[in-house]
N, C-alpha and C. Protein backbone atom coordinates (compact mmCIF):
# COMPACT_ATOMS: atom_id res chain seq x y z
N UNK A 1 4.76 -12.27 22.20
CA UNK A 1 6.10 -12.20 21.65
C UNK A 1 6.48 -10.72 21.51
N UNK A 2 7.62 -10.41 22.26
CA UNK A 2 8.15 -8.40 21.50
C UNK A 2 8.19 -8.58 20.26
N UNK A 3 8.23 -7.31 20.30
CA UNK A 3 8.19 -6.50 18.69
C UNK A 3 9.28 -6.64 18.06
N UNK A 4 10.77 -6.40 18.56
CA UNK A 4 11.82 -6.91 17.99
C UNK A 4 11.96 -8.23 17.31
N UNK A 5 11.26 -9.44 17.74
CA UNK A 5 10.79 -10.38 16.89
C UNK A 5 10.02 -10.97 16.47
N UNK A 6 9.00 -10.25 16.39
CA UNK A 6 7.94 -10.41 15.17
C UNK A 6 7.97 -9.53 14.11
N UNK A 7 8.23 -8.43 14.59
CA UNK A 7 8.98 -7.10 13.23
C UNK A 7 9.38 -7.44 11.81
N UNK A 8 10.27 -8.40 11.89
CA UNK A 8 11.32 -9.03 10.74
C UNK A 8 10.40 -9.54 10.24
N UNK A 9 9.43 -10.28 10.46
CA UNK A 9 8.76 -11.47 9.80
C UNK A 9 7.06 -10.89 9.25
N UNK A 10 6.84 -9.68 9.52
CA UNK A 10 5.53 -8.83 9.35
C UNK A 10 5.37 -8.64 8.01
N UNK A 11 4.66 -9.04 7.16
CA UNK A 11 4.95 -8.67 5.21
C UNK A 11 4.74 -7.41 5.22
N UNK A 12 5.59 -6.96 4.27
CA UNK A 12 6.09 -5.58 4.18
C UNK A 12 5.02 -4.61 3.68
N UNK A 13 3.55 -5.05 3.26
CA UNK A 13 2.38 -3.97 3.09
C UNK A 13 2.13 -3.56 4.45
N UNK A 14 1.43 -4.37 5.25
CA UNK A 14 1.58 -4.33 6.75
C UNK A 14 2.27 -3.56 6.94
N UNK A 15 3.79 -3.87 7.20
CA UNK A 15 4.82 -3.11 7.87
C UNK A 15 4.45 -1.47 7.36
N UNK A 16 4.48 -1.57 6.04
CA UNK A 16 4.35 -0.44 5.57
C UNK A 16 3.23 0.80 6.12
N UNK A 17 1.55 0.29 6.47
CA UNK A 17 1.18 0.75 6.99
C UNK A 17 0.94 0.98 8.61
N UNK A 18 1.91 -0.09 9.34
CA UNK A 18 1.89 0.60 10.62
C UNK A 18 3.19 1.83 10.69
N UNK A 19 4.01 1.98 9.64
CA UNK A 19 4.77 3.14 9.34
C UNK A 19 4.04 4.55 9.08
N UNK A 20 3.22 4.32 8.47
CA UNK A 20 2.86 5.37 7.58
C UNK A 20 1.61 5.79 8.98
N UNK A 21 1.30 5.23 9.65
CA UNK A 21 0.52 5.28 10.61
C UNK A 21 0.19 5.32 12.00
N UNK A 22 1.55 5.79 12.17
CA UNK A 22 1.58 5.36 13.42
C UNK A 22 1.34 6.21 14.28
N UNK A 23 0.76 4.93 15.75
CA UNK A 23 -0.13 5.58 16.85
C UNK A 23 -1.58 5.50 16.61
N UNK A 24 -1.74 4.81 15.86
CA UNK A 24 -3.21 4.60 15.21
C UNK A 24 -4.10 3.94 16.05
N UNK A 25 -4.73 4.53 16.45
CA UNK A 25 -6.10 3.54 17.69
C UNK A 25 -6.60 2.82 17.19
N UNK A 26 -7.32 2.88 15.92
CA UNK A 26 -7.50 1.52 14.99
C UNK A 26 -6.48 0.88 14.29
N UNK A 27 -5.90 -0.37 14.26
CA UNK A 27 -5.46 -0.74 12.81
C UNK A 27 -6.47 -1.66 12.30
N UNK A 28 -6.36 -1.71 10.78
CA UNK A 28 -7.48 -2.07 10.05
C UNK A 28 -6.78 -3.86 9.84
N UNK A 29 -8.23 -4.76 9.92
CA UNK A 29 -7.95 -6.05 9.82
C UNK A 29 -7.12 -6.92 8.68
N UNK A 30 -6.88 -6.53 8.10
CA UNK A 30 -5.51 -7.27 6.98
C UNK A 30 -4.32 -6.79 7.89
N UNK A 31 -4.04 -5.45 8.69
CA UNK A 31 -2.76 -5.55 9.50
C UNK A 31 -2.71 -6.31 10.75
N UNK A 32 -3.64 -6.29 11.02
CA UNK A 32 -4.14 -7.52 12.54
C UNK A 32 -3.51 -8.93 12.17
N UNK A 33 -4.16 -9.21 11.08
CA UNK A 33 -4.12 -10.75 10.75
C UNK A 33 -2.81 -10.67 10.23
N UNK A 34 -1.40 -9.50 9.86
CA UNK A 34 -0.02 -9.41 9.47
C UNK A 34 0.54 -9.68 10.66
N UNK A 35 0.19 -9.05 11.46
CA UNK A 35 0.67 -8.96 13.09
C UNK A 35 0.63 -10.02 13.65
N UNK A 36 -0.69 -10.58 13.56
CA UNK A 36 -0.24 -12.20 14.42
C UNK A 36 0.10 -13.45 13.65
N UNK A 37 0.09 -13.37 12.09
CA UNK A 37 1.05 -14.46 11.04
C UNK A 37 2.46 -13.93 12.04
N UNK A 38 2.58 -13.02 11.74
CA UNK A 38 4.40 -13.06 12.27
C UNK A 38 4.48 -12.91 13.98
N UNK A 39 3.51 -13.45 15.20
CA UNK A 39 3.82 -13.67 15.90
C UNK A 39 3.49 -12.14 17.11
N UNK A 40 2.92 -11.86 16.74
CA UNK A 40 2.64 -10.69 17.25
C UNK A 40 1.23 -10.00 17.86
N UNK A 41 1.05 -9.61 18.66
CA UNK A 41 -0.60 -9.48 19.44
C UNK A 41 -1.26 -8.09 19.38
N UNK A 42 -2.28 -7.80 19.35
CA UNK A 42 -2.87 -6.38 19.49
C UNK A 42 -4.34 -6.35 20.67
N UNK A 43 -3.71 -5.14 21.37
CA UNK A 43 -5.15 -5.38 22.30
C UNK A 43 -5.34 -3.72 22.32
N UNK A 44 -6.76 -3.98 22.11
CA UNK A 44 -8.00 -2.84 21.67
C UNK A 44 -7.89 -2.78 20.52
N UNK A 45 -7.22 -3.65 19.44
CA UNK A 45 -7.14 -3.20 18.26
C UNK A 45 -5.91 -2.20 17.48
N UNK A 46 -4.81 -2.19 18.17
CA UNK A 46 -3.97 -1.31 18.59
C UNK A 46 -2.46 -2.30 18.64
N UNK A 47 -1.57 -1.52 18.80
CA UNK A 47 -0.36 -1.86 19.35
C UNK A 47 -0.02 -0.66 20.79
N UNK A 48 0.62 -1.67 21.71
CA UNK A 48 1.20 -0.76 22.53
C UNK A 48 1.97 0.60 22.28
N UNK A 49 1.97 1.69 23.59
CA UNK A 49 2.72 2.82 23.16
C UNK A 49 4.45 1.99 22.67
N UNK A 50 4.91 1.46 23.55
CA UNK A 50 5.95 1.01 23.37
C UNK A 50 6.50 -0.03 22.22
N UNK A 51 5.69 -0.44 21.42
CA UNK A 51 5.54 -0.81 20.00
C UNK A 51 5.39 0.05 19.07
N UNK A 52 4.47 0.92 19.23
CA UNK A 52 4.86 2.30 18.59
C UNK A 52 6.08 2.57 18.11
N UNK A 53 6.68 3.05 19.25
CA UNK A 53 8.13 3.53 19.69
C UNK A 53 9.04 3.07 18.72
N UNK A 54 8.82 1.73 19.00
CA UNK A 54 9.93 0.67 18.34
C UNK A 54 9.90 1.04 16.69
N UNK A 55 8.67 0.98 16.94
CA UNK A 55 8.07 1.33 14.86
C UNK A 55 9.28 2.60 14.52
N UNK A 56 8.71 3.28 15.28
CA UNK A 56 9.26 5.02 14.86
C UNK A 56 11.01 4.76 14.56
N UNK A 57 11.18 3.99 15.55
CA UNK A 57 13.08 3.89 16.18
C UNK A 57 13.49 3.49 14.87
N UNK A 58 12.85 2.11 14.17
CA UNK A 58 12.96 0.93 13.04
C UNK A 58 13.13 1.99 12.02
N UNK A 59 12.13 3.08 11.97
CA UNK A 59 12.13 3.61 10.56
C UNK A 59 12.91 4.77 10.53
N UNK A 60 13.28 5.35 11.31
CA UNK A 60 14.55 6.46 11.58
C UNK A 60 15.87 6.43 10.77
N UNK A 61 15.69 7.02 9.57
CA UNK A 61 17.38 6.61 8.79
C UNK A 61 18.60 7.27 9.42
N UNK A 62 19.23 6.22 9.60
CA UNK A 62 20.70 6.48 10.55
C UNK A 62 21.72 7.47 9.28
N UNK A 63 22.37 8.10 10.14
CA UNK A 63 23.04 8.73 9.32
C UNK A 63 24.31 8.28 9.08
């Protein structure tokens, strides 16, 4: 499933630390198991560069 919709539905500790973290080669297993409750996959343990991205874009305050 993209990131655009599983994003919304990620509980917000989670969310919080793939914010605070991002680009992280590890994420630690309570965000794994956030990631795929809301529909979402990780391979190597990781999110794609392009999930990344999305993270960074999401948390960018618009002016």
């Amino acid at each position: 499933m993209e990131i655009h919709l599983w994003w919304l539905e990620i509980e917000l500790p989670a969310k919080q630390w793939l914010r605070e973290n991002t680009g992280a080669g590890q994420v630690p297993s309570h965000v794994v198991a956030a990631v795929e409750t809301a529909g979402g996959t990780m391979t190597n343990g990781t999110l794609s560069d392009r999930e990344w991205e999305f993270i960074v874009t999401q948390s960018e305050f618009v002016d």
